[in-house]
C-alpha atoms as a PDB file:
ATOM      1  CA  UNK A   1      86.260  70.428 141.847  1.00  0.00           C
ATOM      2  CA  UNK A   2      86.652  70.426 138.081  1.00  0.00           C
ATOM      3  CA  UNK A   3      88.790  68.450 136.645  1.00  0.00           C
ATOM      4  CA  UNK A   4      92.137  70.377 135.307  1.00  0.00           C
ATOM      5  CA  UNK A   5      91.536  68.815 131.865  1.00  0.00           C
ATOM      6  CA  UNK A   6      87.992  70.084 131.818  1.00  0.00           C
ATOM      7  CA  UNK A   7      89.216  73.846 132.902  1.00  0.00           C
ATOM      8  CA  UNK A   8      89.093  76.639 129.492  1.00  0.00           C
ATOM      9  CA  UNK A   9      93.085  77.085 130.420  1.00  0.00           C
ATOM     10  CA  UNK A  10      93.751  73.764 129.342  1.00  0.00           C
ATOM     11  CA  UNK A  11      91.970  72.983 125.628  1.00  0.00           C
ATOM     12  CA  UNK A  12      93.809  72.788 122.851  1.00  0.00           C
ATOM     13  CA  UNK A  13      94.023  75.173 120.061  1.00  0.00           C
ATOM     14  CA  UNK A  14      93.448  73.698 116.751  1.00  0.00           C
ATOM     15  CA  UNK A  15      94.843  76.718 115.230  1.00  0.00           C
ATOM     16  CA  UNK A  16      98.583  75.942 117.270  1.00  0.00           C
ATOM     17  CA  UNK A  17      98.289  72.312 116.307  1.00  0.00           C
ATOM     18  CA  UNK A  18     101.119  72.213 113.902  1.00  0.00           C
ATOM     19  CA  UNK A  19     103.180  74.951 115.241  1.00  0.00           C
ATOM     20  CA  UNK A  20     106.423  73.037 115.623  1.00  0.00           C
ATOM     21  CA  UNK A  21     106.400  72.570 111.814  1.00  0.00           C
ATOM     22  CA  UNK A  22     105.641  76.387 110.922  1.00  0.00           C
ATOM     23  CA  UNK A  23     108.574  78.927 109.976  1.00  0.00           C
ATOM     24  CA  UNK A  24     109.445  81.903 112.474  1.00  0.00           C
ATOM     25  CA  UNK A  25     106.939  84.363 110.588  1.00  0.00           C
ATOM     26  CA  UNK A  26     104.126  81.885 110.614  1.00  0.00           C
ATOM     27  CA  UNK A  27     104.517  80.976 114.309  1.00  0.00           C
ATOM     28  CA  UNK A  28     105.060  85.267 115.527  1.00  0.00           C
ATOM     29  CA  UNK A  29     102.076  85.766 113.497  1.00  0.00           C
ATOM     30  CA  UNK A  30     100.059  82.946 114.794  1.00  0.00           C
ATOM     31  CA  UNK A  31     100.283  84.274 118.590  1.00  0.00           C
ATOM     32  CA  UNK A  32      99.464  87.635 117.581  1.00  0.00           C
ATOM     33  CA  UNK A  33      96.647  86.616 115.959  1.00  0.00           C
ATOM     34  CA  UNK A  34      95.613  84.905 119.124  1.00  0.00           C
ATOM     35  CA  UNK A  35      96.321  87.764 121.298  1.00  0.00           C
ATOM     36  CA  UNK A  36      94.071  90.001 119.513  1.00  0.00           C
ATOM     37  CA  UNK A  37      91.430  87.801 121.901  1.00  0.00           C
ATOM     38  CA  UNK A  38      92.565  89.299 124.830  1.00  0.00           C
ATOM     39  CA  UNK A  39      91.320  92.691 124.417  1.00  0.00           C
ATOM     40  CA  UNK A  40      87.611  91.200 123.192  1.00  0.00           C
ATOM     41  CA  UNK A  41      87.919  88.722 126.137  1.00  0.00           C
ATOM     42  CA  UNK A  42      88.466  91.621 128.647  1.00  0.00           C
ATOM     43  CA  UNK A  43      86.127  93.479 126.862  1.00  0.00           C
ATOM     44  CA  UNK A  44      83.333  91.189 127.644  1.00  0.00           C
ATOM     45  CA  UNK A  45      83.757  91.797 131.233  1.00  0.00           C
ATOM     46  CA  UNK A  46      84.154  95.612 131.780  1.00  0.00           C
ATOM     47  CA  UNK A  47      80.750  95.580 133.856  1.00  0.00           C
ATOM     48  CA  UNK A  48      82.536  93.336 136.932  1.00  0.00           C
ATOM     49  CA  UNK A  49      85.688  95.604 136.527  1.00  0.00           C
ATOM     50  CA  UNK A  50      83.969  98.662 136.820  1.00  0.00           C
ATOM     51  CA  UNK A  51      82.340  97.166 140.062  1.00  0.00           C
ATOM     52  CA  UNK A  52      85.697  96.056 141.179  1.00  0.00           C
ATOM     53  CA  UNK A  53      86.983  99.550 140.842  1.00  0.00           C
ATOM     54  CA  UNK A  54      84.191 101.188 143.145  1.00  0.00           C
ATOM     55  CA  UNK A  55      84.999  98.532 145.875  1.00  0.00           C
ATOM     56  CA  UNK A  56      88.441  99.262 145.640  1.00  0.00           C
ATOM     57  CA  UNK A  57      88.065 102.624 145.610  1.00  0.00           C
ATOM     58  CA  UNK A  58      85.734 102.527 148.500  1.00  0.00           C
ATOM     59  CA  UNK A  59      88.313 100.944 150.434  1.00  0.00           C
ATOM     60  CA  UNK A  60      91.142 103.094 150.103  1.00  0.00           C
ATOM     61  CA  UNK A  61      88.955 106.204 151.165  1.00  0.00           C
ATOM     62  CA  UNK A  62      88.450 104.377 154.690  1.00  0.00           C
ATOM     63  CA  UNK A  63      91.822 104.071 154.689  1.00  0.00           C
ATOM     64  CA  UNK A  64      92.159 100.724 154.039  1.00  0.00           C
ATOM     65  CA  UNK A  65      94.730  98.903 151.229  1.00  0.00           C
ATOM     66  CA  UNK A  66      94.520  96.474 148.072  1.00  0.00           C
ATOM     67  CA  UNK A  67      96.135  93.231 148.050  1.00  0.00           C
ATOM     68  CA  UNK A  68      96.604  90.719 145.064  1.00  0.00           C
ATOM     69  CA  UNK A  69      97.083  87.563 145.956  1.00  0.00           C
ATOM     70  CA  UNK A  70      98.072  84.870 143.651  1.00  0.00           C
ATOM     71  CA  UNK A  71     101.085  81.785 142.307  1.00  0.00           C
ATOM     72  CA  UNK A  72     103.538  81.791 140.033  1.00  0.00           C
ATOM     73  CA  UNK A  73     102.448  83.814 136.622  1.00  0.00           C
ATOM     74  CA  UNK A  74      99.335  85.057 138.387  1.00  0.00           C
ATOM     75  CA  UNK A  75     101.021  85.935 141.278  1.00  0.00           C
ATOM     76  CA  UNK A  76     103.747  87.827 139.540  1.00  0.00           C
ATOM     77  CA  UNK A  77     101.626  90.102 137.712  1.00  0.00           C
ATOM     78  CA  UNK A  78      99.935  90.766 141.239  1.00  0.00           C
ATOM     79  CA  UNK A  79     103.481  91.854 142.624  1.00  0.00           C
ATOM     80  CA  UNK A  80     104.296  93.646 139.463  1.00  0.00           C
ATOM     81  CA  UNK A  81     101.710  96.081 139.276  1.00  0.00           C
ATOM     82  CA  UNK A  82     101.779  96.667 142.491  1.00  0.00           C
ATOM     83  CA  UNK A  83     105.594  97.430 142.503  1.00  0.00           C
ATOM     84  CA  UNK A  84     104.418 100.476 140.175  1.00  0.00           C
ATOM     85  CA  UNK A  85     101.755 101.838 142.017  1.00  0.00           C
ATOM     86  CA  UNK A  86     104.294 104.311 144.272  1.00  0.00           C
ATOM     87  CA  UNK A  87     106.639 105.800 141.490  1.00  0.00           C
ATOM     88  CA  UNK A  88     103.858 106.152 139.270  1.00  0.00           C
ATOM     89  CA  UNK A  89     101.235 107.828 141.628  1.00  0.00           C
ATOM     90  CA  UNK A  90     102.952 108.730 144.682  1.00  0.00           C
ATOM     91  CA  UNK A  91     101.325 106.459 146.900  1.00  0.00           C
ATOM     92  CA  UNK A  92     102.744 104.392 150.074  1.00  0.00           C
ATOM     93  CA  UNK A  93     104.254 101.110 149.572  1.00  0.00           C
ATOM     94  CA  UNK A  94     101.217  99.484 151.353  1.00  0.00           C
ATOM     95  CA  UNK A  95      98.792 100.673 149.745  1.00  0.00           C
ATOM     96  CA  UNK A  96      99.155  98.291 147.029  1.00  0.00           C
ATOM     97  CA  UNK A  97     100.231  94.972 148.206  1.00  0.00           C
ATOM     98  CA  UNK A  98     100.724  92.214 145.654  1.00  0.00           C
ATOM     99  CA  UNK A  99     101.255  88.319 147.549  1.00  0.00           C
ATOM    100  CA  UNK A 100     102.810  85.371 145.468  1.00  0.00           C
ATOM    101  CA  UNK A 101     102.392  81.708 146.877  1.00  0.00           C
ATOM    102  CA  UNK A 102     106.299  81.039 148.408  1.00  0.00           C
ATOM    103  CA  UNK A 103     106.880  84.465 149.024  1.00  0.00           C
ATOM    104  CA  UNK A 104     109.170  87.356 147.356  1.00  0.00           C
ATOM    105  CA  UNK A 105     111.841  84.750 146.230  1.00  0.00           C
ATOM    106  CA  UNK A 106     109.061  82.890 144.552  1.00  0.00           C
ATOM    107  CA  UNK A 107     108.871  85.636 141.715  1.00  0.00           C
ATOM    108  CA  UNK A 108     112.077  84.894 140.576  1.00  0.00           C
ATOM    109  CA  UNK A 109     112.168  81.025 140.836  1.00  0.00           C
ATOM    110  CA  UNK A 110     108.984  78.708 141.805  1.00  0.00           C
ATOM    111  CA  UNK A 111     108.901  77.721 145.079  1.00  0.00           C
ATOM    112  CA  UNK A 112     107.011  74.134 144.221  1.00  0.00           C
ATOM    113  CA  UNK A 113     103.623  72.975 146.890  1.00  0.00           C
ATOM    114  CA  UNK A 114     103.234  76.398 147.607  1.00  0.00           C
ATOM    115  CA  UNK A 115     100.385  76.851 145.637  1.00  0.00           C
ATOM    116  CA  UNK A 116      98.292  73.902 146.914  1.00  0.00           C
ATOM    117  CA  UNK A 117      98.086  75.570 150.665  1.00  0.00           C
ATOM    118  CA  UNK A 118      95.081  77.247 151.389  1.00  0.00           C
ATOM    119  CA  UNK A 119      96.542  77.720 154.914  1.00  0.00           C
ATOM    120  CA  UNK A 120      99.570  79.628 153.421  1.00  0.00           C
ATOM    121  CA  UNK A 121      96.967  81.959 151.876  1.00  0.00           C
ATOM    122  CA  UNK A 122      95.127  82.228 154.891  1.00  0.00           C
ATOM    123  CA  UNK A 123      98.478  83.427 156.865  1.00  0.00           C
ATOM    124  CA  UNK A 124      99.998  85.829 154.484  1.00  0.00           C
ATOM    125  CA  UNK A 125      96.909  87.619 155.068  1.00  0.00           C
ATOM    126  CA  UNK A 126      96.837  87.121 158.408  1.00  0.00           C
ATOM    127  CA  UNK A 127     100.834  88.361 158.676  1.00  0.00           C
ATOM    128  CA  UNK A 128     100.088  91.713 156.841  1.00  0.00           C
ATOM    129  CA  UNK A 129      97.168  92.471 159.115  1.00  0.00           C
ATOM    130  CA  UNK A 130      94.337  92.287 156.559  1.00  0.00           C
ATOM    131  CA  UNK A 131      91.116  93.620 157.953  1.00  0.00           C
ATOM    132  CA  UNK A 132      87.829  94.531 157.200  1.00  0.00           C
ATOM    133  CA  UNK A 133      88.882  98.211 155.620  1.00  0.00           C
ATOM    134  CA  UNK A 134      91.196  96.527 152.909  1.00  0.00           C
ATOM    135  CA  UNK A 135      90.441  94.641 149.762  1.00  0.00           C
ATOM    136  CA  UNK A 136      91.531  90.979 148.184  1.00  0.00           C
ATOM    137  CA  UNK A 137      91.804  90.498 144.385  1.00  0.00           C
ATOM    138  CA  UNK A 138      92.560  86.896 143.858  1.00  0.00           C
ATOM    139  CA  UNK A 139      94.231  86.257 140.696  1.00  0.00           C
ATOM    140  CA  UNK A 140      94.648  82.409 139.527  1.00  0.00           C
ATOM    141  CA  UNK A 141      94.255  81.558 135.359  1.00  0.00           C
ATOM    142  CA  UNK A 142      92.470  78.168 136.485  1.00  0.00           C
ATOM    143  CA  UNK A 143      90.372  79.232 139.193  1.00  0.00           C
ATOM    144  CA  UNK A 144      91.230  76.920 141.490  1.00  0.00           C
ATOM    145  CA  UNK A 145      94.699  77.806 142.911  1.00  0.00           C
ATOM    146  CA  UNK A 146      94.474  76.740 147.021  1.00  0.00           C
ATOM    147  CA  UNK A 147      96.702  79.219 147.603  1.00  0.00           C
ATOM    148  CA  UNK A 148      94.573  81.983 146.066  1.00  0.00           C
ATOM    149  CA  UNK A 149      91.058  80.389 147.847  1.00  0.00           C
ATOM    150  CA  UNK A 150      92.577  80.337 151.280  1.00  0.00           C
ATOM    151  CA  UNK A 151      93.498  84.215 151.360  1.00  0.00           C
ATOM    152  CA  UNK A 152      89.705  84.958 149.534  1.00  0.00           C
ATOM    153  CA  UNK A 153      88.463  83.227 152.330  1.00  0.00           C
ATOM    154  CA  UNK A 154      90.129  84.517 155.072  1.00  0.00           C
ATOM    155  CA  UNK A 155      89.382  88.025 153.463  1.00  0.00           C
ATOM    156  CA  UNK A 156      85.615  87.177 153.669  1.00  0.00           C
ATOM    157  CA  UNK A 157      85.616  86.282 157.181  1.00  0.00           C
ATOM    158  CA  UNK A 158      87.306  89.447 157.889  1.00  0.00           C
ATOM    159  CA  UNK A 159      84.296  91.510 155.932  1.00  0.00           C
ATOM    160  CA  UNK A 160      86.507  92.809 153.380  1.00  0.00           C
ATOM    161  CA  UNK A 161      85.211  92.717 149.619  1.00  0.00           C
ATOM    162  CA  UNK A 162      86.850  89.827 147.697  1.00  0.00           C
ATOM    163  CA  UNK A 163      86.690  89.779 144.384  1.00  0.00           C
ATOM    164  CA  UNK A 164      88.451  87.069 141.900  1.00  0.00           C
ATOM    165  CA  UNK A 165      90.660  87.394 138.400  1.00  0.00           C
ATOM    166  CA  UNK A 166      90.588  84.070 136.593  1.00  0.00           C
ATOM    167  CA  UNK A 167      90.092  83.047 132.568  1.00  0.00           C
ATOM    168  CA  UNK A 168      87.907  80.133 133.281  1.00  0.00           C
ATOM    169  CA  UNK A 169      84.044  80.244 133.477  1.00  0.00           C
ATOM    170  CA  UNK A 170      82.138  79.160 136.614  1.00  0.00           C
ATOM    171  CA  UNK A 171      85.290  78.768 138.530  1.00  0.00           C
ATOM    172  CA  UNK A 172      85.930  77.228 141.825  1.00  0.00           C
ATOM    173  CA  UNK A 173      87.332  80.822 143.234  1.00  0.00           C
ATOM    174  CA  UNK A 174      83.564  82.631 141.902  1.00  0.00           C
ATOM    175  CA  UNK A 175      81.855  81.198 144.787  1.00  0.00           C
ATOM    176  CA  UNK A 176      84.501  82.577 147.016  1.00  0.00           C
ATOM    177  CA  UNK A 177      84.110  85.891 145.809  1.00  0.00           C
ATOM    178  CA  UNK A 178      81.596  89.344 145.691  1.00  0.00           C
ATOM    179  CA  UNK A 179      83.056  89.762 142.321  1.00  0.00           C
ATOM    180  CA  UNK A 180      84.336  87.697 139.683  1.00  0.00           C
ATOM    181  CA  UNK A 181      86.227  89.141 136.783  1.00  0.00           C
ATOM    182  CA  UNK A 182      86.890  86.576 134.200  1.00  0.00           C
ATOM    183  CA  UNK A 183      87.936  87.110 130.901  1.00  0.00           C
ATOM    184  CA  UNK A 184      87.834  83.416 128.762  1.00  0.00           C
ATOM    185  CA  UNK A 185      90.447  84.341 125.807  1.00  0.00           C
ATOM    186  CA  UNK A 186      90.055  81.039 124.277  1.00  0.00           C
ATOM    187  CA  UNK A 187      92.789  78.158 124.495  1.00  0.00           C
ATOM    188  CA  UNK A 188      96.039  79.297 124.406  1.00  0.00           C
ATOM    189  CA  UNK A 189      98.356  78.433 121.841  1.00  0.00           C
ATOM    190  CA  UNK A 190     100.791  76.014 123.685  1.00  0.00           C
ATOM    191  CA  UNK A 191      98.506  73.971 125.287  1.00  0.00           C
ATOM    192  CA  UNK A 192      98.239  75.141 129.185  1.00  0.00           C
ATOM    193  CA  UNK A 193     100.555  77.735 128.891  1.00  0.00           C
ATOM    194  CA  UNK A 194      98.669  80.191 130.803  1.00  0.00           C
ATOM    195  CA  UNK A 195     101.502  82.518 130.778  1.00  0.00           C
ATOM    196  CA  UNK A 196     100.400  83.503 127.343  1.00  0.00           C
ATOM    197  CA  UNK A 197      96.885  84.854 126.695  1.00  0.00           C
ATOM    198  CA  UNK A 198      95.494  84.132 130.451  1.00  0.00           C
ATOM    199  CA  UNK A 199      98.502  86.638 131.241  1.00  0.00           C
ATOM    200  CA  UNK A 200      97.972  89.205 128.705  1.00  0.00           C
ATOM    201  CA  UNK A 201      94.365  89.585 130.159  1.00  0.00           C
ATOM    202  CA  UNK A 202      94.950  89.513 133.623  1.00  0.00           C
ATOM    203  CA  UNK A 203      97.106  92.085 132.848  1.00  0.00           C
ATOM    204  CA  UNK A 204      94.951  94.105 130.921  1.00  0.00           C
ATOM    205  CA  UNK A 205      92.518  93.946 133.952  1.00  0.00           C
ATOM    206  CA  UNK A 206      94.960  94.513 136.864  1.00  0.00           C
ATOM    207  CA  UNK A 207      96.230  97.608 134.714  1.00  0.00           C
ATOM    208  CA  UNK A 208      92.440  98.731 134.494  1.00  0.00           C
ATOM    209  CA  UNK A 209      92.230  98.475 138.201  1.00  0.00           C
ATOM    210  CA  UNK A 210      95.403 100.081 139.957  1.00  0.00           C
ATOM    211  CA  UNK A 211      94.830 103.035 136.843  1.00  0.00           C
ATOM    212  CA  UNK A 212      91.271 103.617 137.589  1.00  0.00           C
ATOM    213  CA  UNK A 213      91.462 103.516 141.139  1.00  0.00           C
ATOM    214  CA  UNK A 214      94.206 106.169 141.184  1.00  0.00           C
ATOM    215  CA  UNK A 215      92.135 108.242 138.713  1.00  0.00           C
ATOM    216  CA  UNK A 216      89.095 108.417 140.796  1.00  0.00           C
ATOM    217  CA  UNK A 217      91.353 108.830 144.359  1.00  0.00           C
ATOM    218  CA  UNK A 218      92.721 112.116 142.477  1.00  0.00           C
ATOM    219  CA  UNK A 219      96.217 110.779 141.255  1.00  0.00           C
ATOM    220  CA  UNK A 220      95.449 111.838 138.008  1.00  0.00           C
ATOM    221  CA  UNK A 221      94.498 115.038 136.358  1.00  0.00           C
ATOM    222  CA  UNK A 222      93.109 115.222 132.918  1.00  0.00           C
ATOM    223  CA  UNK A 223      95.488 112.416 131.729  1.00  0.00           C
ATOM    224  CA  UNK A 224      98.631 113.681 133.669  1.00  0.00           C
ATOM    225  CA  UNK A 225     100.833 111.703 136.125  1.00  0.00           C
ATOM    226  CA  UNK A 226     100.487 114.472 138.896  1.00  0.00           C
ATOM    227  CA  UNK A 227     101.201 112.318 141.813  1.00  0.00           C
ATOM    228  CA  UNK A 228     104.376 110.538 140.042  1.00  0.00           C
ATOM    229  CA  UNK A 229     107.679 110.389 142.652  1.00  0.00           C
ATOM    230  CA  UNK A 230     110.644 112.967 141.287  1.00  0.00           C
ATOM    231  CA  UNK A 231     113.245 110.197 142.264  1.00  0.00           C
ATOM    232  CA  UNK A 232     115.599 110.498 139.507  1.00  0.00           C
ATOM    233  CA  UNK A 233     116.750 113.012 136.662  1.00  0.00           C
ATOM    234  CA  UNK A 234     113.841 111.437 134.076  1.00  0.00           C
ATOM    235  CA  UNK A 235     111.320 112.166 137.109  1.00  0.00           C
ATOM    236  CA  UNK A 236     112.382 115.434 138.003  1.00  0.00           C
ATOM    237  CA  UNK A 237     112.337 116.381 133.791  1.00  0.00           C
ATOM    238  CA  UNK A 238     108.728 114.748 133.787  1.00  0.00           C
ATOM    239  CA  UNK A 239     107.444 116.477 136.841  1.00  0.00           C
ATOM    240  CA  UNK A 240     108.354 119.674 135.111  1.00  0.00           C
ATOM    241  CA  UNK A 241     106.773 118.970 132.142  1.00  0.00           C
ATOM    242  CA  UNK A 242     103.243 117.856 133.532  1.00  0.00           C
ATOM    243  CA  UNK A 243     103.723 121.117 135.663  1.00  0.00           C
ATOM    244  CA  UNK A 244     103.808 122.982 132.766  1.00  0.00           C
ATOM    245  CA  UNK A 245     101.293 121.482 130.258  1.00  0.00           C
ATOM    246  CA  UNK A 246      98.639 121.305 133.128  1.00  0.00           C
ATOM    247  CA  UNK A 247      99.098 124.985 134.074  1.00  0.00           C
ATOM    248  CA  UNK A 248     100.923 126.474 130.882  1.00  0.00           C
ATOM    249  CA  UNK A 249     103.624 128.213 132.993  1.00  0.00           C
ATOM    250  CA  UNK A 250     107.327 128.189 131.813  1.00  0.00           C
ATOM    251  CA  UNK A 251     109.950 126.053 132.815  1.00  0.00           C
ATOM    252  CA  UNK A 252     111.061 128.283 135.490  1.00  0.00           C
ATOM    253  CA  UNK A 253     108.144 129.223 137.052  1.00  0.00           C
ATOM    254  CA  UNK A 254     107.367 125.718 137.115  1.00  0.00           C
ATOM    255  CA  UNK A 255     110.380 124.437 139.024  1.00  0.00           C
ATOM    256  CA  UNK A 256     110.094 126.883 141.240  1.00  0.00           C
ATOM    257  CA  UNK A 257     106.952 125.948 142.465  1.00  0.00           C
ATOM    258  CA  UNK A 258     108.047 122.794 142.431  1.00  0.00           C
ATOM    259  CA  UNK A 259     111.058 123.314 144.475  1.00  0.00           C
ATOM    260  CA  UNK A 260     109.090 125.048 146.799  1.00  0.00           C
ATOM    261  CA  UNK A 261     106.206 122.425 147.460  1.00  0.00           C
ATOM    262  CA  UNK A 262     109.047 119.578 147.645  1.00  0.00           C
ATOM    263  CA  UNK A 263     108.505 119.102 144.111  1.00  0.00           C
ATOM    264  CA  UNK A 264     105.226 117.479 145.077  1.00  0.00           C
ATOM    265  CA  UNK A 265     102.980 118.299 141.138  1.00  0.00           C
ATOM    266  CA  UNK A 266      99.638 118.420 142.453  1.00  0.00           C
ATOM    267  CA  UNK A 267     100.613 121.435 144.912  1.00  0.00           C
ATOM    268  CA  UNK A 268     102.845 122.853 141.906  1.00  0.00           C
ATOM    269  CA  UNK A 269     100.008 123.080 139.251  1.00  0.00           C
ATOM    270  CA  UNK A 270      96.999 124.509 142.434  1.00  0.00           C
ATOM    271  CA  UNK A 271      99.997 127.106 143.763  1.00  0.00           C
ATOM    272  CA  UNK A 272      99.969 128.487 139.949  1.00  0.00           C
ATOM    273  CA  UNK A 273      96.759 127.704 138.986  1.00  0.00           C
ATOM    274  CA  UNK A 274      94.928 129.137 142.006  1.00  0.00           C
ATOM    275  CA  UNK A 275      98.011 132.003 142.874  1.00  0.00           C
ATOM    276  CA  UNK A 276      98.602 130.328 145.943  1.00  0.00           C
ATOM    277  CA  UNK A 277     101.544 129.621 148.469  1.00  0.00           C
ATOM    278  CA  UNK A 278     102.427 125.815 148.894  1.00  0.00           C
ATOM    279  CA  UNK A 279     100.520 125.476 152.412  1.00  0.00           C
ATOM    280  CA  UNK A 280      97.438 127.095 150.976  1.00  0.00           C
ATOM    281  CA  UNK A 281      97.786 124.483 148.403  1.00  0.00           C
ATOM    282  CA  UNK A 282      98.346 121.717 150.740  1.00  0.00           C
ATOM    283  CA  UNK A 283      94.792 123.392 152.016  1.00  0.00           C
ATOM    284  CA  UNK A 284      92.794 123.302 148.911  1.00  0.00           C
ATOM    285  CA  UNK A 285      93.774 119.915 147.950  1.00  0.00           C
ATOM    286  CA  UNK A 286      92.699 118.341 151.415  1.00  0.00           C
ATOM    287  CA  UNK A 287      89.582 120.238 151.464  1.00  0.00           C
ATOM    288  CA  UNK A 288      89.260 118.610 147.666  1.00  0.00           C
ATOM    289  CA  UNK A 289      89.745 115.076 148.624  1.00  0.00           C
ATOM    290  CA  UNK A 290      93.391 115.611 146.590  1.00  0.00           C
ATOM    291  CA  UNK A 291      91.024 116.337 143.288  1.00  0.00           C
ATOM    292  CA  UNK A 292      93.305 118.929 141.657  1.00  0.00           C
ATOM    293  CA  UNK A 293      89.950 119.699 139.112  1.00  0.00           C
ATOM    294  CA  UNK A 294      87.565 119.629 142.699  1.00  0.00           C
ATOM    295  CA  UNK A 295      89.937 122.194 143.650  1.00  0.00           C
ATOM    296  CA  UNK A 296      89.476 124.770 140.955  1.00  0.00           C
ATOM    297  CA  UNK A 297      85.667 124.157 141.054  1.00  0.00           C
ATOM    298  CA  UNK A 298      86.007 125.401 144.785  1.00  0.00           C
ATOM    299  CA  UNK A 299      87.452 128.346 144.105  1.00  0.00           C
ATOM    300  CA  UNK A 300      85.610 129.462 141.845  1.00  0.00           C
ATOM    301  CA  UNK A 301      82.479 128.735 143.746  1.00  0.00           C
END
């Protein structure tokens, strides 16, 4: 294994070396210089994305669910964008699972060793009965995280597509995976602080993934949130609005076809769109793989 001094997360930055002597301005606009590398970084690896998305995707149409699987920073971001997945498009808890090294209490405070198990990889997977149908993303800065190599191995065994997140070329955790994803953003600008510009573009990339997955599963029409969970005031107001702007119907013939399909917006906008009752609706969409736009093309056809 390479040696953690030898790993891209870990070089210095001879642009940060005299950062403790800089004023506030000069130091703010120092790291956002440096974090204009992120987007180029990520950019340079779209290809392996787009790939990632299509296995993803693939999954989730058997039926099967994405998990993230990762320690401390990494793992965080894993857990956070999968906390969004379900208010934002409507989907079960489940289906997006993200796994930190230590468990849930570990995103608040470190739970220290728990990222040098492979073993406690292997058995969170093992506890949230991963199988072949689902899909591993393992997310580590280094590349090398234990933690993050047991789970991508157990996920192999079971058949499942494995794919890896990390910001250092020719990691250990590419030859554990179908797919590597790894954006190198260039030493970061306190020395090893991966938080900083390893974060940012694992970021970037999970956000690709969980957005484009939902796009092509039909959570999304045009650019409109139409799977989004009414669950508070804001919610209900928003639902109403992409009601209207996808269908151009007023405000109250929008609610009420939102009231009357349980103020689910993908049944709203085909009910209006298409003249339909909400169990016709419910119909259409089914018969459209939930594709609001496959929908329309049907009935015309």
């Amino acid at each position: 294994m390479e040696a953690l001094h030898q790993l891209d997360t870990e070089q210095r930055n001879p642009a940060s070396a005299g950062i403790d002597r800089m004023s506030t301005l000069e130091m703010v606009t120092l790291i956002n210089t440096e974090d204009h590398h992120c987007a180029e970084a990520v950019a340079r690896v779209l290809p392996e994305i787009a790939r990632s998305v299509d296995l993803i995707e693939g999954q989730l149409r058997k039926g099967g669910r994405l998990f993230y699987a990762g320690a401390g920073t990494s793992g965080r971001l894993g857990v956070l964008d999968a906390a969004e997945c379900p208010p934002t498009y409507g989907v079960e808890p489940e289906m997006v699972t993200g796994l930190i090294a230590g468990g849930p209490s570990a995103f608040l405070k470190a739970v220290e060793g728990a990222e040098d198990s492979r073993e406690l990889g292997r058995q969170d997977l093992i506890d949230h009965g991963f199988s072949e149908k689902d899909a591993l993303v393992g997310i580590a800065a280094s590349g090398r995280t234990p933690y993050v190599i047991g789970a991508m191995d157990y996920a192999r065994e079971t058949g499942a597509p494995v794919m890896a997140l990390t910001c250092c070329r020719d990691s250990v955790m590419s030859r554990h995976a179908d797919v590597t994803m790894a954006p190198i953003p260039g030493p970061e600008v306190i020395t090893g602080s991966s938080r900083m510009k390893s974060g940012t573009c694992q970021k970037l990339v999970l956000n690709m993934l969980s957005t484009c997955v939902m796009v092509k599963l039909g959570k999304v029409y045009g650019n409109l949130m139409v799977d989004v969970q009414a669950t508070n005031e804001k919610l209900v107001d928003r639902s109403i609005r992409i009601v209207r702007t996808a269908t151009g119907a007023d405000e109250q013939t929008a609610r009420a076809a939102l009231e009357e399909s349980g103020f689910r917006c993908k049944t709203a906008i085909v009910m209006i769109l298409l003249g339909m009752k909400a169990p016709e609706a419910v119909q259409a969409l089914e018969a459209a793989h939930g594709r609001i736009a496959e929908a329309l093309e049907q009935r015309k056809a």
